[in-house]
Every structure is written in structure tokens, then in C-alpha cells.
Protein backbone atom coordinates (compact mmCIF):
# COMPACT_ATOMS: atom_id res chain seq x y z
CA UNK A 1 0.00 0.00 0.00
CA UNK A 2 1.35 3.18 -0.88
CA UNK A 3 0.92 6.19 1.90
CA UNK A 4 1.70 9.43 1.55
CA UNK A 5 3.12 11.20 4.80
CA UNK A 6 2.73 14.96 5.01
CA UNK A 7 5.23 15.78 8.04
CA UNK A 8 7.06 19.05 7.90
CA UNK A 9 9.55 18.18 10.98
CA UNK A 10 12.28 16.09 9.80
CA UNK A 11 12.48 13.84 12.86
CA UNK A 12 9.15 12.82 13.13
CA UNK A 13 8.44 12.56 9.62
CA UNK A 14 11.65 10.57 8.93
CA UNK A 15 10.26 8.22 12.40
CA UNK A 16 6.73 7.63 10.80
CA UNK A 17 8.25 6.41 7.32
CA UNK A 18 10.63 4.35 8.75
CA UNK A 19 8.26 2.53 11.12
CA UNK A 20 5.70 2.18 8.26
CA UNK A 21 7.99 0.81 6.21
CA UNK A 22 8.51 -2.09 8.88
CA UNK A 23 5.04 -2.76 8.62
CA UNK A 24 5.01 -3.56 4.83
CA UNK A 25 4.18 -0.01 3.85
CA UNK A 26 5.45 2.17 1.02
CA UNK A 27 5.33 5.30 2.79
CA UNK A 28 6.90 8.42 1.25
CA UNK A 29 7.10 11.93 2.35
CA UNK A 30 5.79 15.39 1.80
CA UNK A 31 6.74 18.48 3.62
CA UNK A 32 3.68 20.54 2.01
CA UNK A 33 0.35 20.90 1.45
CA UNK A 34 0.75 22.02 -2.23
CA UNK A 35 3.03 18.49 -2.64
CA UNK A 36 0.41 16.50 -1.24
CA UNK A 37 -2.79 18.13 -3.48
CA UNK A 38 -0.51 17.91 -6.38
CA UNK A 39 0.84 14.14 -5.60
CA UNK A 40 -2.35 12.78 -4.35
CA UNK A 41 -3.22 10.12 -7.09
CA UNK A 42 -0.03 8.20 -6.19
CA UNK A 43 -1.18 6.96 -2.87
CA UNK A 44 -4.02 4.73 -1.06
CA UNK A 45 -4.01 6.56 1.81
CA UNK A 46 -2.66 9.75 3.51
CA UNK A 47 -1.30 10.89 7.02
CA UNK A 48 -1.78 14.24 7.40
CA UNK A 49 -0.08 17.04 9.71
CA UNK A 50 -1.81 20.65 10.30
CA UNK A 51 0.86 22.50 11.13
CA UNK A 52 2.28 22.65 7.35
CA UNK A 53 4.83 25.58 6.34
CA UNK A 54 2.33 26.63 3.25
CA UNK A 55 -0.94 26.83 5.62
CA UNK A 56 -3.27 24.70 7.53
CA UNK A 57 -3.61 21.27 6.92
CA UNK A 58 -7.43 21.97 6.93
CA UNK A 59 -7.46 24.16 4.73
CA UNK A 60 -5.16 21.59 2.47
CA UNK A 61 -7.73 18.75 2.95
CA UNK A 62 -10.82 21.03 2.44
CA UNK A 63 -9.07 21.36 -1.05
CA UNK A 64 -8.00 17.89 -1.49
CA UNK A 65 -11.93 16.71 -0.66
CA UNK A 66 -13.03 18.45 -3.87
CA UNK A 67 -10.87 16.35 -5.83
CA UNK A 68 -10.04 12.74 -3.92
CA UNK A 69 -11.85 10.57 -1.37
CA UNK A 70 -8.17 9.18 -0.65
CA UNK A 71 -8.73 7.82 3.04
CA UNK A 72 -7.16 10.28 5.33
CA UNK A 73 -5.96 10.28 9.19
CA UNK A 74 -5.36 13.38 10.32
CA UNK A 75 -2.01 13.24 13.40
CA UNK A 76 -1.21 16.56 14.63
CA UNK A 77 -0.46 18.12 18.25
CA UNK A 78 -3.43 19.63 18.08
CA UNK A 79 -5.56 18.09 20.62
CA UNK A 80 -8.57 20.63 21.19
CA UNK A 81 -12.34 19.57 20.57
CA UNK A 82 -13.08 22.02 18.39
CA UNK A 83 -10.09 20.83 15.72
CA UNK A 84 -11.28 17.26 16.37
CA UNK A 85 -14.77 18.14 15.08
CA UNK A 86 -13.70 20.75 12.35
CA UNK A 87 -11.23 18.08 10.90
CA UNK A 88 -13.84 14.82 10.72
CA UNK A 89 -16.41 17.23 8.93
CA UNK A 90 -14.02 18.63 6.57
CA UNK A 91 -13.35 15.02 5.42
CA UNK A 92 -11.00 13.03 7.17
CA UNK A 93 -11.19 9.54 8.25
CA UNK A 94 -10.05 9.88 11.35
CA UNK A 95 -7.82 12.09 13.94
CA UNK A 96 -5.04 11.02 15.99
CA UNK A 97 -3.25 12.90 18.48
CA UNK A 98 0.66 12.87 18.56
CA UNK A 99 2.53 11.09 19.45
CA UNK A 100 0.96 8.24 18.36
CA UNK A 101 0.99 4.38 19.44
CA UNK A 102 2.29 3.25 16.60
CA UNK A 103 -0.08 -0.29 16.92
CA UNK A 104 -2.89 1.92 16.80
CA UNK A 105 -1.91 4.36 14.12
CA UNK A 106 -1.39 0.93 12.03
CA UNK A 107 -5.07 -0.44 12.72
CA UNK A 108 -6.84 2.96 12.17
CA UNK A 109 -5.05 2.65 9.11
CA UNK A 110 -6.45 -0.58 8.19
CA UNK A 111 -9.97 0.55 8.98
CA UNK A 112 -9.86 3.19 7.24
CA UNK A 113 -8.64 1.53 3.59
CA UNK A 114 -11.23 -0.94 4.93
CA UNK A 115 -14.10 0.94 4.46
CA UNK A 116 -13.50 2.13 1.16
CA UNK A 117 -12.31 -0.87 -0.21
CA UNK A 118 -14.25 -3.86 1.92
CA UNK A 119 -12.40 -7.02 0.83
CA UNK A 120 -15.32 -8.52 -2.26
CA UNK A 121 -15.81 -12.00 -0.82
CA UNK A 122 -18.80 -12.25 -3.51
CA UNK A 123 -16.94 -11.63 -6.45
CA UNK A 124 -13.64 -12.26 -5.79
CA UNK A 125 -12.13 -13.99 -8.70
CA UNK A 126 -8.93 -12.48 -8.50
CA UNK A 127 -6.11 -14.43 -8.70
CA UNK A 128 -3.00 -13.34 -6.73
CA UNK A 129 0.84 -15.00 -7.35
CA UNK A 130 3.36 -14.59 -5.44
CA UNK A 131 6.78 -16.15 -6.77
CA UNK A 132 5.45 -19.31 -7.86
CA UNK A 133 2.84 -19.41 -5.55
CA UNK A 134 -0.59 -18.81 -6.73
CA UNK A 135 -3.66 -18.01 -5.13
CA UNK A 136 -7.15 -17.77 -6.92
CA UNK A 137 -9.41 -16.26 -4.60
CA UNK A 138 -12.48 -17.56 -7.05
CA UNK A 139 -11.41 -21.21 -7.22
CA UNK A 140 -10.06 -21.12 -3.83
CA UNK A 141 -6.94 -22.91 -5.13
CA UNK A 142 -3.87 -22.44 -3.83
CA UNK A 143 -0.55 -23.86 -5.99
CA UNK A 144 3.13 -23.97 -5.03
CA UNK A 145 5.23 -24.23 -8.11
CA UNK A 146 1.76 -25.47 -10.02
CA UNK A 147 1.23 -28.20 -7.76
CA UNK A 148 -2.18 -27.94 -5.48
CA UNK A 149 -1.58 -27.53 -2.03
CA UNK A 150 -4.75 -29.09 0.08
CA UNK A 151 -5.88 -26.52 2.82
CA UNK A 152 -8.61 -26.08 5.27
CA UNK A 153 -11.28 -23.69 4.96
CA UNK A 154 -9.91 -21.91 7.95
CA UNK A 155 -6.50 -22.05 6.18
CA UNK A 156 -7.69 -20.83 3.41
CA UNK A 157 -9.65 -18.05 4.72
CA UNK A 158 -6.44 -17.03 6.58
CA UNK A 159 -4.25 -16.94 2.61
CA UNK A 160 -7.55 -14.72 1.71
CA UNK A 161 -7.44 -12.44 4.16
CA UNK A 162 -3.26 -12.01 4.16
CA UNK A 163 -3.38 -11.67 -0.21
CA UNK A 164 -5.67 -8.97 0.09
CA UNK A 165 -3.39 -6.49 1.09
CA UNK A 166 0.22 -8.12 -0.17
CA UNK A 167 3.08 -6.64 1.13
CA UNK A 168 1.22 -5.37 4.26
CA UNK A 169 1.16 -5.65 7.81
CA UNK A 170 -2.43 -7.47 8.93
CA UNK A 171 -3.14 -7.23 12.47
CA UNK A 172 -3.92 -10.18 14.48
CA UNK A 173 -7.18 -8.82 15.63
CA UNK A 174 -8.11 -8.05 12.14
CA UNK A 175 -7.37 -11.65 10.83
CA UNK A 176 -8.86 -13.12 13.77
CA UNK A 177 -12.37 -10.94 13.27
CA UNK A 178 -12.46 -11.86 9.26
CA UNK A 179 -11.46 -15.55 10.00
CA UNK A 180 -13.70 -16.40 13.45
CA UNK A 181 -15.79 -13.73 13.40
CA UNK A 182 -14.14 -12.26 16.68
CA UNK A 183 -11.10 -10.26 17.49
CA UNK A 184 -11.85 -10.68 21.09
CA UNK A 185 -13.47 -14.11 21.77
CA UNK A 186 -11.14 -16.34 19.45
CA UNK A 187 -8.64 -17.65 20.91
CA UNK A 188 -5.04 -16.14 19.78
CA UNK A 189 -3.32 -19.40 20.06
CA UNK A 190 -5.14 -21.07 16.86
CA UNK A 191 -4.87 -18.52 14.71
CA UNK A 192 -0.67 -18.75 15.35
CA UNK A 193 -0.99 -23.01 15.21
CA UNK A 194 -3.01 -22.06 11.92
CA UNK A 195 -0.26 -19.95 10.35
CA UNK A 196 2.63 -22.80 11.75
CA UNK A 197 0.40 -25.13 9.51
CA UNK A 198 0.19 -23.08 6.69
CA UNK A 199 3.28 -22.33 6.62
CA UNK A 200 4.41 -25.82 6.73
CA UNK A 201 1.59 -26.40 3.72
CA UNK A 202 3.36 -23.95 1.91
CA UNK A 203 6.65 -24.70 2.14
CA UNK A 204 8.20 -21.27 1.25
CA UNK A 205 9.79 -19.82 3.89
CA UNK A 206 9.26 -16.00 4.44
CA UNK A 207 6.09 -15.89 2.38
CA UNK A 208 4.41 -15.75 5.80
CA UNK A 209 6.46 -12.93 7.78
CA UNK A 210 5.72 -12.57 11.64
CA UNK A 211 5.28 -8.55 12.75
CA UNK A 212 6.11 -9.14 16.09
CA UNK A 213 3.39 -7.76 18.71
CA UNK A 214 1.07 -6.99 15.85
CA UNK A 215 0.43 -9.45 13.30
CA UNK A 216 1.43 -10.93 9.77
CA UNK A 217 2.77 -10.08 6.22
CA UNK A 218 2.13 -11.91 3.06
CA UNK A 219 5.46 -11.61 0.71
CA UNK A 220 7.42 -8.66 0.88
């Protein structure tokens, strides 16, 4: 997923890309709003400051709403009610305070992608390949180097969820909610025996990759 990071300090702009980029995401940087409303179409979802050097970020994503319902999260210092409220009816997604948790930052992330682009269960004959492995969603066939590899629906509902977003961190509450219907009430421990399994089904090492304390990657 490609996110565009509108930071004008250095440090914590440099922080945010680095640690998104740990979590599978191709984050770059912006240090204006002009860069941003000029740039927009290259990214799936924006982090937005309001302190920018060329005006307020408001004012930036009032102008970027007439053009682009890119998801945006709005992370400033600015921690008041009233820019809460102004910022979630100008148009964005949602409004964290700095500094972040950086857990949390990820999953509001997520839901916000989420809800403008709901993984299509119904029609989802998209086929997704990955080296030589090969996933089609419609079939539900999964192949390792074109030979069938024989997984359980749970299995494969966990390969459906991961593919969606490839090269992206999935939390584990997220993959437990889409794969037992509860991020609270299923119990952690299968969905980590269900990965060992499919992992071992799969037989490529690294296709699965662990993001410790938050969740799992599908390739790179």
C-alpha cells in the first residue's frame, strides 16, 4: 500500500516512514500541502499534519476533498475539541493525536482503507501470485510451483485475508475478526498453530512474515 506522509519536521516525519515501512508499507514523504494536493493520485491513503509551512492542513484537505476521497488520518499536536470536530467534517477519516501508538496508528489505518475498499468476498475472482505461488481467490486454489496444495477452509480463509493487502502488515485482531468472526473471543493461540500449519503447507519460507506484537505479512 502506498501512503503518503505529510510531516514538515524532519524527525518525526523521517520516524513515521521508517516505522511504516517495517510494517510492509510504502510510505513516502511530503513536507507541504501544495506536494500533497498535487501528488495525491499516487497513494491509497494519507497521514496528514496541520501545522504545514504553506498553511493549515485543513485548509489543504478542504481542497484535497473536492478532488479525492483518498482515506485520510489526520495526526497533529493539536488536541482541542473544536479541531477534532472541524477536521472529521471537513473530510478526514479519522484524527489522531501525537505522538501516536504506533499499533494503533497501524489499525486505524487498516480501517480506514477498509471501508473504502471492503475485501469482495462475492466476487472475488482475483487471482493473486506470489513467486510461484498462486492463489485464486475464485477457485479457492492455492498452488506452489503449479502443484495444489490441500488446505482447510480456515487455512484458506487465513491466505484470503493475508493476499488482500500483499506486502502489508495485517493485524492479528483483524485476521482473527475476518477468519472467526471475533477479534476478542477467538482464541489467539489457533490462529498462530493455523499460520505454523500453513506455513508448513506452503513450504516457502518468508512468504508468511511474523510482525512481532502486531500481526502478519504476506510476501514482501
Amino acid at each position: 500500500m502506498r501512503l503518503g506522509v505529510v510531516e514538515d519536521d524532519d524527525d518525526v516525519g523521517d520516524a513515521l516512514v521508517e516505522v511504516l515501512g517495517e510494517y510492509g508499507y510504502r510510505a513516502e514523504r511530503k513536507t507541504r500541502g501544495a506536494d500533497l494536493l498535487l501528488g495525491h493520485r499516487r497513494y491509497d491513503a494519507v497521514i496528514l499534519d496541520l501545522g504545514l509551512p504553506d498553511g493549515d492542513g485543513l485548509d489543504v484537505l478542504r481542497k484535497l476533498r473536492e478532488v479525492s476521497s483518498v482515506p485520510v488520518v489526520i495526526l497533529t499536536a493539536r488536541d482541542d475539541e473544536r479541531s477534532v470536530v472541524r477536521g472529521l467534517r471537513i473530510g478526514a477519516d479519522d484524527y489522531l493525536v501525537k505522538p501516536p501508538r504506533v499499533a494503533e496508528l497501524i489499525a486505524r489505518l487498516e480501517a480506514v482503507v477498509r471501508r473504502v475498499n471492503p475485501i469482495d468476498h462475492a466476487g472475488a475472482d482475483r487471482v493473486v501470485v506470489t513467486g510461484d505461488v498462486r492463489v485464486d481467490l475464485g477457485a479457492r486454489e492455492v498452488t506452489v510451483a503449479d502443484l495444489p496444495v490441500d488446505l482447510t477452509q480456515k487455512e484458506f480463509e487465513l491466505v484470503e485475508v493475508l493476499v488482500s493487502r500483499p506486502g502489508c502488515a495485517v493485524s492479528r485482531e483483524m485476521l482473527m475478526d475476518q477468519v472467526w468472526g471475533d477479534a476478542f473471543l477467538a482464541v489467539s493461540r489457533s490462529l498462530d498453530v493455523h499460520i505454523s500449519t500453513l506455513r508448513g503447507k506452503l513450504g516457502r519460507p518468508g512468504l508468511i512474515t511474523t510482525i512481532r506484537g502486531f500481526g502478519y505479512r504476506w510476501g514482501s
